[in-house]
C-alpha atoms as a PDB file:
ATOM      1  CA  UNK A   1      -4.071  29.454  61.651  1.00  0.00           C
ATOM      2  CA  UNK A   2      -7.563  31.182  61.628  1.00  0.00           C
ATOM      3  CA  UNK A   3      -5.732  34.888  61.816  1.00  0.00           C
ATOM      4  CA  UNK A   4      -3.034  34.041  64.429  1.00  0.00           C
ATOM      5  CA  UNK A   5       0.688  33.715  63.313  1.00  0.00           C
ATOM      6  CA  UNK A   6       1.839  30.552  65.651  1.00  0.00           C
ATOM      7  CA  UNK A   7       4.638  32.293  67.347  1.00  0.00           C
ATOM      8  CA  UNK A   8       1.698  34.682  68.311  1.00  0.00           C
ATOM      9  CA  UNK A   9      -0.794  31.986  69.550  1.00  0.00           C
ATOM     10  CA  UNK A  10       2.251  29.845  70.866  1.00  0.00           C
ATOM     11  CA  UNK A  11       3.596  33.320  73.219  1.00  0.00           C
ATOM     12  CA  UNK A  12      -0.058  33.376  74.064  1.00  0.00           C
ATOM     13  CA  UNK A  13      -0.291  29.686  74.918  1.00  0.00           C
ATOM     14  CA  UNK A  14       2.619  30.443  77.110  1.00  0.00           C
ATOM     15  CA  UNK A  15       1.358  33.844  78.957  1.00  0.00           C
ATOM     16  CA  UNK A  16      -2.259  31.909  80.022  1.00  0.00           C
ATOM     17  CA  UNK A  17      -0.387  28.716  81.822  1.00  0.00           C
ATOM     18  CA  UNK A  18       2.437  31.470  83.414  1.00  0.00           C
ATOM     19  CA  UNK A  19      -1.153  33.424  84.656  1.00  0.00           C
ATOM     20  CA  UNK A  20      -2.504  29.833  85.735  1.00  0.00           C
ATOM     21  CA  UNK A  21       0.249  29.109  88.007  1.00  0.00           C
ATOM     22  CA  UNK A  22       0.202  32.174  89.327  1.00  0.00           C
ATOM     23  CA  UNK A  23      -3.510  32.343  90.468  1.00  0.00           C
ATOM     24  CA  UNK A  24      -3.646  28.472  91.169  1.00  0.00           C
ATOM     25  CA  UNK A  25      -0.509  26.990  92.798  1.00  0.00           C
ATOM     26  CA  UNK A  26      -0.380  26.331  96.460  1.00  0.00           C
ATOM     27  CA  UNK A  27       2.456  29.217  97.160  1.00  0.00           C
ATOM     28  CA  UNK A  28      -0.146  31.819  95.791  1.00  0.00           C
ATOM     29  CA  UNK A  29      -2.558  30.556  97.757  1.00  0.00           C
ATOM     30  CA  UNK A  30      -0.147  30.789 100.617  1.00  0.00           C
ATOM     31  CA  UNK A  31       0.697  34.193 100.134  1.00  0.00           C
ATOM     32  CA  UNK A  32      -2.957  34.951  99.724  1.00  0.00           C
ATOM     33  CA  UNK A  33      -3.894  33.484 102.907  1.00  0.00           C
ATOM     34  CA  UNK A  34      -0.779  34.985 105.075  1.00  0.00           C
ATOM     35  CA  UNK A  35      -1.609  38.490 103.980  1.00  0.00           C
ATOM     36  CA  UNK A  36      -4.779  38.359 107.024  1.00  0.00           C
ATOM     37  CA  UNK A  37      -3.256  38.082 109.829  1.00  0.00           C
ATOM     38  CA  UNK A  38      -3.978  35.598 112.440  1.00  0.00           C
ATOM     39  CA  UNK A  39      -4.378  35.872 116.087  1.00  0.00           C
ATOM     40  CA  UNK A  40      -4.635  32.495 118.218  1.00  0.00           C
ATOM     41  CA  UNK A  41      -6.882  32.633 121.083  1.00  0.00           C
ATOM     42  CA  UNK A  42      -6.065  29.918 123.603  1.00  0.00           C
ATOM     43  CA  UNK A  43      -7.577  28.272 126.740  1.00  0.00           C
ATOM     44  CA  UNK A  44      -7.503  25.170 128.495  1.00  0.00           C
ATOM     45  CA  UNK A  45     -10.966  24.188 129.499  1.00  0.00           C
ATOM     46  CA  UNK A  46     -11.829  25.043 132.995  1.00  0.00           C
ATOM     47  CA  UNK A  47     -13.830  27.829 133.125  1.00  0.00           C
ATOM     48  CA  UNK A  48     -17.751  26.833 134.356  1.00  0.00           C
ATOM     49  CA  UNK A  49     -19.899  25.865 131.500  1.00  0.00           C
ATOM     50  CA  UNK A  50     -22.833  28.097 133.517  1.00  0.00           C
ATOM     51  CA  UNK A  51     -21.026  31.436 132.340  1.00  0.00           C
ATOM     52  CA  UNK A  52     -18.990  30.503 129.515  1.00  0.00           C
ATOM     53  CA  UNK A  53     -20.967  27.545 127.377  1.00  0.00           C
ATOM     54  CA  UNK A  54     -18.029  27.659 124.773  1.00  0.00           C
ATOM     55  CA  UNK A  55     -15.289  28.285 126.963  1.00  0.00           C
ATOM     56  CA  UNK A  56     -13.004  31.503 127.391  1.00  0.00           C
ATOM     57  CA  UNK A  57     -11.119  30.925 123.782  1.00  0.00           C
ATOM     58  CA  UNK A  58     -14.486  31.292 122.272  1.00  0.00           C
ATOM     59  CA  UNK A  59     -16.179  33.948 124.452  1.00  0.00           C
ATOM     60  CA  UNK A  60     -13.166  35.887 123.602  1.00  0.00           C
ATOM     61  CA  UNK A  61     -12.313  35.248 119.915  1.00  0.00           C
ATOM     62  CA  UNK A  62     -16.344  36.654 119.267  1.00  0.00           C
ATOM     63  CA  UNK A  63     -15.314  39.970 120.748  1.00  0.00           C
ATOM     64  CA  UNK A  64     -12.708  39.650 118.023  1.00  0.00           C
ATOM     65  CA  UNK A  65     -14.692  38.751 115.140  1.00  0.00           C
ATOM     66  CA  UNK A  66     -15.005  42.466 113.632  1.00  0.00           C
ATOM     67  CA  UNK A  67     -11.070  43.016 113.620  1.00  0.00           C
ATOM     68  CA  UNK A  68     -10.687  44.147 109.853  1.00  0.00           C
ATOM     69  CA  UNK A  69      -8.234  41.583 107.970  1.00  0.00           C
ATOM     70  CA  UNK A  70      -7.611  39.010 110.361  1.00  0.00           C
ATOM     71  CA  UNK A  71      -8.229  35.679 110.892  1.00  0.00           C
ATOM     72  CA  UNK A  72      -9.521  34.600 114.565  1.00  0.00           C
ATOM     73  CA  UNK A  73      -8.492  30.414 115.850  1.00  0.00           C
ATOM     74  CA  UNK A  74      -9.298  29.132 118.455  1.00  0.00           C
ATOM     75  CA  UNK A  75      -7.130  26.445 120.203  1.00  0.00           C
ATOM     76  CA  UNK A  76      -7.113  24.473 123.503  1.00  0.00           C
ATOM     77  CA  UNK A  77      -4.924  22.515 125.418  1.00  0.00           C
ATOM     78  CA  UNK A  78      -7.415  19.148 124.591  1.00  0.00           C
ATOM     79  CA  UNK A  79      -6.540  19.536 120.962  1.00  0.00           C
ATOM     80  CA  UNK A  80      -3.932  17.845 119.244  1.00  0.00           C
ATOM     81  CA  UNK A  81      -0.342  19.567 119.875  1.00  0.00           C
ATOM     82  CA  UNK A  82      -2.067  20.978 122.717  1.00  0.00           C
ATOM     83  CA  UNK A  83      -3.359  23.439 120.356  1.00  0.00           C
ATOM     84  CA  UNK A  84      -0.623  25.055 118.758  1.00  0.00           C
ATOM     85  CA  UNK A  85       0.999  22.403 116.120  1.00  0.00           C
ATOM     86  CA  UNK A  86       4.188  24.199 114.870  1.00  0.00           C
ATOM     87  CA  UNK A  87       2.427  25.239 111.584  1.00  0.00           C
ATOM     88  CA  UNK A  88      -0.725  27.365 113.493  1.00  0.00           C
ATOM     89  CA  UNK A  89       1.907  29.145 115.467  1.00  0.00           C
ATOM     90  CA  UNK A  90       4.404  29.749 112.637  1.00  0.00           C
ATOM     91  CA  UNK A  91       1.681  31.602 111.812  1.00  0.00           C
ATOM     92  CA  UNK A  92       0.007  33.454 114.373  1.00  0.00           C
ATOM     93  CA  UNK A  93       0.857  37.185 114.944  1.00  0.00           C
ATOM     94  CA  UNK A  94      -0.417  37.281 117.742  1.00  0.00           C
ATOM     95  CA  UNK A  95      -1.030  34.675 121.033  1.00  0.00           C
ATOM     96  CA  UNK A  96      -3.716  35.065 123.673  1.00  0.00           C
ATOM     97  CA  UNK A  97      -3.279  32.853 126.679  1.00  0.00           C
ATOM     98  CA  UNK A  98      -5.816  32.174 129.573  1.00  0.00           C
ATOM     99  CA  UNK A  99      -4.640  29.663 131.882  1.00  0.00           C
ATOM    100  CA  UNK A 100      -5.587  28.688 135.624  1.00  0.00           C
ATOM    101  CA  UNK A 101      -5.980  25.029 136.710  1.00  0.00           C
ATOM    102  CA  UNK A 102      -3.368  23.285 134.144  1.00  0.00           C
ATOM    103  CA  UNK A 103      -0.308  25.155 133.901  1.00  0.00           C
ATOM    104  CA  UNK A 104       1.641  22.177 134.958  1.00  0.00           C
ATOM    105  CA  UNK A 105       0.540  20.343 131.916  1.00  0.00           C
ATOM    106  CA  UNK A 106       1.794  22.541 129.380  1.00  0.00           C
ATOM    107  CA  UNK A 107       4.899  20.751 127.683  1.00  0.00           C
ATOM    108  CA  UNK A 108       8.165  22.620 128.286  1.00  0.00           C
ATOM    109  CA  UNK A 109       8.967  22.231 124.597  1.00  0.00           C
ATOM    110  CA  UNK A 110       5.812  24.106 123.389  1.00  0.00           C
ATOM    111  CA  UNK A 111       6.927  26.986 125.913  1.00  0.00           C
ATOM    112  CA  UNK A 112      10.193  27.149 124.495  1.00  0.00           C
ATOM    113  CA  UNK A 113       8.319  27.240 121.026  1.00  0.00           C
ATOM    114  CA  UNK A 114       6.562  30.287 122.125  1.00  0.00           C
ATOM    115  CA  UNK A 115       9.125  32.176 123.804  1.00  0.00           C
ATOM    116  CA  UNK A 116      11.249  31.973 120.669  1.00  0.00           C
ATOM    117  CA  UNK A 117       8.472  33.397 118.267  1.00  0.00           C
ATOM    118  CA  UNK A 118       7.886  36.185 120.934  1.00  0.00           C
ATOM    119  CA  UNK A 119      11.196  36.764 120.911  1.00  0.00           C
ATOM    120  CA  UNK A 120      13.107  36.366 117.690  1.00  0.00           C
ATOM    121  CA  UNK A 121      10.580  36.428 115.840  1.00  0.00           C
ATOM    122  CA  UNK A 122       8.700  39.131 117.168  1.00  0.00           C
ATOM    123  CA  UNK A 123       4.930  37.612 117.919  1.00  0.00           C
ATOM    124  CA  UNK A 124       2.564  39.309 120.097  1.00  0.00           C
ATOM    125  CA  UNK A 125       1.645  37.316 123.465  1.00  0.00           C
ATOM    126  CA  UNK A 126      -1.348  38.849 125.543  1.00  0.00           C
ATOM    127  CA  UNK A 127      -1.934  37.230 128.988  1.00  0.00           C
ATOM    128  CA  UNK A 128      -4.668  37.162 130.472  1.00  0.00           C
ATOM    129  CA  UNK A 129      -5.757  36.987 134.561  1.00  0.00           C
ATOM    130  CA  UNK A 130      -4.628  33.870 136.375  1.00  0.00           C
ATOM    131  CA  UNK A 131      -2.358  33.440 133.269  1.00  0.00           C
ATOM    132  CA  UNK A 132       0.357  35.061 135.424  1.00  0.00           C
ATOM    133  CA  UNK A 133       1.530  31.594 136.280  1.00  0.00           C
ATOM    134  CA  UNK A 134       1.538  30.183 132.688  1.00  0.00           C
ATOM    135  CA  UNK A 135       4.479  28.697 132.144  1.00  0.00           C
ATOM    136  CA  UNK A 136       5.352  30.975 128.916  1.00  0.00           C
ATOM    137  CA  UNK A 137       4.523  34.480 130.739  1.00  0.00           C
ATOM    138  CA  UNK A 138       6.789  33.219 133.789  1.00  0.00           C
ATOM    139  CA  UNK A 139       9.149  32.446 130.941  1.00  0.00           C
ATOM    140  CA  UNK A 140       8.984  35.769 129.258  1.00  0.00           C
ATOM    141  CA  UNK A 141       8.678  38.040 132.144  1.00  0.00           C
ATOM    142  CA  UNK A 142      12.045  35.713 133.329  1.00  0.00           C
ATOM    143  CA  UNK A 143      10.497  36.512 137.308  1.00  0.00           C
ATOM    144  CA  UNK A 144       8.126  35.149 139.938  1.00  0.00           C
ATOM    145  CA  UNK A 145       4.952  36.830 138.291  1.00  0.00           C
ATOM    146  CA  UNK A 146       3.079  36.434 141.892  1.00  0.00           C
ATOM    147  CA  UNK A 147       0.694  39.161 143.383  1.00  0.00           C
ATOM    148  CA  UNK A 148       0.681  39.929 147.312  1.00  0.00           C
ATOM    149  CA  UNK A 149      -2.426  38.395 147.559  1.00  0.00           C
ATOM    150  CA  UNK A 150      -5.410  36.824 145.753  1.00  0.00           C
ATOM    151  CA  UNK A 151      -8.905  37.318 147.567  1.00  0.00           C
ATOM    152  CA  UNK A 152     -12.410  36.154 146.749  1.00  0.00           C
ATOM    153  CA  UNK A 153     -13.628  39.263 148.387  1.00  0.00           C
ATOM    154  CA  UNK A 154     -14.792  41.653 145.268  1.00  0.00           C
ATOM    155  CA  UNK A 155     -17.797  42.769 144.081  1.00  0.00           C
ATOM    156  CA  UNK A 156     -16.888  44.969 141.574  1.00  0.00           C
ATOM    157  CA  UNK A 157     -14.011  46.098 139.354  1.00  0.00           C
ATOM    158  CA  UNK A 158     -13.921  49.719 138.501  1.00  0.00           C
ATOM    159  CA  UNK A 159     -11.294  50.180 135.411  1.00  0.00           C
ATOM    160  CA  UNK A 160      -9.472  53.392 134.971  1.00  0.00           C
ATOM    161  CA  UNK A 161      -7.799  54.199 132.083  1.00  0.00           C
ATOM    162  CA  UNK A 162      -4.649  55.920 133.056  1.00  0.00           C
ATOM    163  CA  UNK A 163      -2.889  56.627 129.302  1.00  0.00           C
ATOM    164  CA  UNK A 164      -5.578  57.562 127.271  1.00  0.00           C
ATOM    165  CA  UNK A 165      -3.158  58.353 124.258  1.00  0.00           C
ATOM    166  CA  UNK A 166      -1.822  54.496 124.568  1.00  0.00           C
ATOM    167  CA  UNK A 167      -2.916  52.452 121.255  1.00  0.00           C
ATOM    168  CA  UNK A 168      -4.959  49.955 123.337  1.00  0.00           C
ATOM    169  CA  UNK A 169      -6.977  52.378 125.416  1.00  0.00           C
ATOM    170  CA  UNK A 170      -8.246  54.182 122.052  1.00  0.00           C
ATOM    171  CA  UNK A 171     -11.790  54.564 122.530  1.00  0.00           C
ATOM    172  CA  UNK A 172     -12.061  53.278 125.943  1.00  0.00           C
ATOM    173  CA  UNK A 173     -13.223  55.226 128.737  1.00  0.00           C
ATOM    174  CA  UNK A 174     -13.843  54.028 132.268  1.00  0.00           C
ATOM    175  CA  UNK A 175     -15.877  51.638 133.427  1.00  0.00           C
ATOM    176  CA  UNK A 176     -17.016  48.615 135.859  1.00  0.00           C
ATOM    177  CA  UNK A 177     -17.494  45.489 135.806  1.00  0.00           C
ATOM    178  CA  UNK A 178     -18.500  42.394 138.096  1.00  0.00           C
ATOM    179  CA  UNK A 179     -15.234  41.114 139.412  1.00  0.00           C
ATOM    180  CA  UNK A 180     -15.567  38.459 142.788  1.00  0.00           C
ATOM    181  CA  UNK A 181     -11.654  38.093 142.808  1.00  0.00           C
ATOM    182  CA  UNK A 182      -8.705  40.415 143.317  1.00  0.00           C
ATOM    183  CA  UNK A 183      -5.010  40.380 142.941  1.00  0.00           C
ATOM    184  CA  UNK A 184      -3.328  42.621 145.139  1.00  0.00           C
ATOM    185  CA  UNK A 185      -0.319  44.777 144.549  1.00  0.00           C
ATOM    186  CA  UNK A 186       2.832  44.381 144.111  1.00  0.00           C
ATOM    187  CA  UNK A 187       3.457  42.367 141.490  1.00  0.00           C
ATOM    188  CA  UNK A 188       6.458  40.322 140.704  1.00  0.00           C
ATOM    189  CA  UNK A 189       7.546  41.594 137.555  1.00  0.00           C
ATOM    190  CA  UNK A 190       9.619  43.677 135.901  1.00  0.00           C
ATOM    191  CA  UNK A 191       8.660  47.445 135.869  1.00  0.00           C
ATOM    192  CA  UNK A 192       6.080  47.642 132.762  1.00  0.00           C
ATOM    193  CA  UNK A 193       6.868  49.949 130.105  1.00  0.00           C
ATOM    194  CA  UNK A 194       3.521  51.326 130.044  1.00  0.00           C
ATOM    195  CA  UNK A 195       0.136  51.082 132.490  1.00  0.00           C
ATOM    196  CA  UNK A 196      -2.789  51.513 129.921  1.00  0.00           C
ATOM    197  CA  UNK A 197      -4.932  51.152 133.047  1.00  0.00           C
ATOM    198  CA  UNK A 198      -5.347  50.918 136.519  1.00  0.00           C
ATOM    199  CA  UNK A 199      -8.351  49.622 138.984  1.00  0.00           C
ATOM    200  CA  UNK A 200      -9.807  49.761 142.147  1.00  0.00           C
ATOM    201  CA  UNK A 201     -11.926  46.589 143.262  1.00  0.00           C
ATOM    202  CA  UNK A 202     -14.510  47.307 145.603  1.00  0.00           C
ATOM    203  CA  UNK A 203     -14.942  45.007 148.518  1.00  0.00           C
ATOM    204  CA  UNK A 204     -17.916  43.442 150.518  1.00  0.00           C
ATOM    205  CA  UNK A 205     -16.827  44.840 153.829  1.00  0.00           C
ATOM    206  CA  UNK A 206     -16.545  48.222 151.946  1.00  0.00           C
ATOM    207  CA  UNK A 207     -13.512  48.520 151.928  1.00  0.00           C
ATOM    208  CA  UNK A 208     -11.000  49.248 148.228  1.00  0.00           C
ATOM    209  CA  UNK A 209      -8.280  48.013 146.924  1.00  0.00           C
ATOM    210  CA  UNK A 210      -6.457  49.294 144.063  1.00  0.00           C
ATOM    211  CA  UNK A 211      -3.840  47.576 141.870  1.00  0.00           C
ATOM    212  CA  UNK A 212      -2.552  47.881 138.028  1.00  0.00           C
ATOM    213  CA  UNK A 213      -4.759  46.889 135.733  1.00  0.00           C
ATOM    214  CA  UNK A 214      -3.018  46.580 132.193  1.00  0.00           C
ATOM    215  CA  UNK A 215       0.551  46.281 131.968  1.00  0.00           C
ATOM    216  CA  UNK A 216       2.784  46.420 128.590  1.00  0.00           C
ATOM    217  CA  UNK A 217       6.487  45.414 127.913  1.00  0.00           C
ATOM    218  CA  UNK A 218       8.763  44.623 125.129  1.00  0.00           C
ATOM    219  CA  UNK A 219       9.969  41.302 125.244  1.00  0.00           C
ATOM    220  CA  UNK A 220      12.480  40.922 122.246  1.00  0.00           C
ATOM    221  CA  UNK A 221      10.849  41.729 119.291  1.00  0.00           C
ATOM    222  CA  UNK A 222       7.540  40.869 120.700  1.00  0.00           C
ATOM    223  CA  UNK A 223       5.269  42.832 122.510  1.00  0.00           C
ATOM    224  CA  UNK A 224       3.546  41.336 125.392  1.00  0.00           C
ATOM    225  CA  UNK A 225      -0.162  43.113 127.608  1.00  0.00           C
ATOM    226  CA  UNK A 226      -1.328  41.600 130.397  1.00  0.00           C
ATOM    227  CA  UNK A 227      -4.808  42.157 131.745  1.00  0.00           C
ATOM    228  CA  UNK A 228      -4.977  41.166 135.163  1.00  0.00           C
ATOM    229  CA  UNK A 229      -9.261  41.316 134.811  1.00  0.00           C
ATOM    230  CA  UNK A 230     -11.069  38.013 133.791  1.00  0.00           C
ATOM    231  CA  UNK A 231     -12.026  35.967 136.528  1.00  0.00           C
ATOM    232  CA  UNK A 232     -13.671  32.547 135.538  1.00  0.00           C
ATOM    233  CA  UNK A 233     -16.827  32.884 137.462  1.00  0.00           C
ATOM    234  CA  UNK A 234     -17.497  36.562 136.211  1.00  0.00           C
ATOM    235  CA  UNK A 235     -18.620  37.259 132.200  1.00  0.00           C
ATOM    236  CA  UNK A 236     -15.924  39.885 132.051  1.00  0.00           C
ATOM    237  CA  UNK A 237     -14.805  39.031 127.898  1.00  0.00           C
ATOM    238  CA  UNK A 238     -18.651  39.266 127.208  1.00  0.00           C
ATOM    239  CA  UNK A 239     -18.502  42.883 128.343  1.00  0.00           C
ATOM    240  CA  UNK A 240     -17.732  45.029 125.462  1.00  0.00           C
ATOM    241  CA  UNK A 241     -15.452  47.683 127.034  1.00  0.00           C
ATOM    242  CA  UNK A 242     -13.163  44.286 127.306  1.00  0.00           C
ATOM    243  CA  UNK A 243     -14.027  42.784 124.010  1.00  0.00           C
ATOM    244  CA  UNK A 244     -12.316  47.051 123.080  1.00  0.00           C
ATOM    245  CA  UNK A 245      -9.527  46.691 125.055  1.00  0.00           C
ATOM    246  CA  UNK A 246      -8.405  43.089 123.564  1.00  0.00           C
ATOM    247  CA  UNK A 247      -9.142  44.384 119.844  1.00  0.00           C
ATOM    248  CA  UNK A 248      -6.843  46.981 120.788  1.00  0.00           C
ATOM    249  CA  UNK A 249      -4.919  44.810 122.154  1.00  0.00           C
ATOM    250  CA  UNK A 250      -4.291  42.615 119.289  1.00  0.00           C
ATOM    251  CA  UNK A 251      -3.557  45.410 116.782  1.00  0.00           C
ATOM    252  CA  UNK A 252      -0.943  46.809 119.298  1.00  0.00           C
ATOM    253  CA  UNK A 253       0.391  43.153 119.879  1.00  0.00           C
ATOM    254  CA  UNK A 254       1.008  42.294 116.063  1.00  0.00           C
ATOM    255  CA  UNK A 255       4.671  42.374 114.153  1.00  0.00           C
ATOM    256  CA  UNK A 256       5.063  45.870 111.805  1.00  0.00           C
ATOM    257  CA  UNK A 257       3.934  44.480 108.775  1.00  0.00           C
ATOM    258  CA  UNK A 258       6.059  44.634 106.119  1.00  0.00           C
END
């Protein structure tokens, strides 16, 4: 047999399809794909078209882009499942949520959904602004989540970072941004277990007002930030001390890999 003994060319017959299923069946290609990550940025649609053209999800999921082995979606409340079909969140690592007008609409079963892979299953949810009343941060934080007071008032935000040596302030140092709305202090939640950073909004009669910024807990086996910037009329996720602080975010956020 042209130089080849057939148990040899029938053992090497065998080794090429064993290498052939293992490069081109769907489970390798599974594995492939789950070793990047994959973070879920979601939003519902609200935000004025005159600062964000794409909508938050998008504005946000660009500042996102250069995150080293992970895989940036999109999703929105106007897309089938309301964005997160059980397979997409199976998957994610990590959940951002910006919510203001529709909370109401979100289906109780998809917040049940969420609070489970926060919680048993250890997914990272990040929460963003008026997302305080989103159904699945009420659900997580298990309280109120109201501020004293919410005032169209601002100018200006100025962010502090209080823990410099906490994983998502790395590299961040303070700053300002346009901000036209504030949340005042206190805050119905439970007692964070760390403040990356704190604020002071500066207001039109000249006046201050200062209130926590970033908060982080453990929720389970998830970890959940919330950063209270991010008003709707104001390009806060274009500015690129934010777009830092929710890269950081995300790698903080995700599950120990294994």
């Amino acid at each position: 047999m042209n130089g080849c003994s057939w148990f040899a060319c029938t053992l090497g017959l065998l080794t090429l399809a064993v290498l052939s299923l293992a490069v081109f069946s769907p489970r390798a290609h599974a594995q492939e794909a789950k070793a990047k990550r994959c973070v879920v940025v979601w939003s519902e649609g609200t935000a004025p078209r005159s600062v964000y053209p794409k909508d938050i999800n998008t504005a946000i999921a660009e500042g996102l882009a250069s995150l080293d082995g992970w895989e940036v979606v999109t999703a929105s409340i106007s897309d089938p499942d309301q964005g997160l079909p059980d397979a997409l969140l199976e998957r994610a690592d990590v959940l951002i949520w910006w919510g203001h007008k529709k909370h109401d609409l979100v289906k109780d079963e998809l917040v049940e959904k969420i609070v489970k892979r926060v919680k048993d299953e250890g997914m990272g949810f990040i929460s963003l602004h008026s997302s305080h009343f989103a159904k699945p941060n009420k659900a997580l934080m298990g309280t109120a989540c109201s501020w004293g007071a919410y005032k169209g008032d601002s100018t200006t935000l100025k962010v502090t970072v209080k823990d410099p040596n906490h994983p998502i302030a790395k590299g961040v140092k303070d700053f300002t941004i346009a901000h036209s709305e504030r949340y005042s202090e206190p805050y119905a939640v439970p007692e964070p277990q760390a403040t990356p950073f704190e604020g002071v909004h500066s207001l039109k009669d000249g006046g201050t007002d200062p209130s926590r910024i970033g908060l982080c807990w453990q929720v389970g086996k998830g970890k959940f930030f919330y950063l209270q910037a991010g008003h709707e009329t104001n390009p806060v996720y274009f500015d690129e001390n934010v777009r830092l602080i929710m890269r950081n975010a995300v790698e903080w956020a995700a599950p120990e890999t294994e």
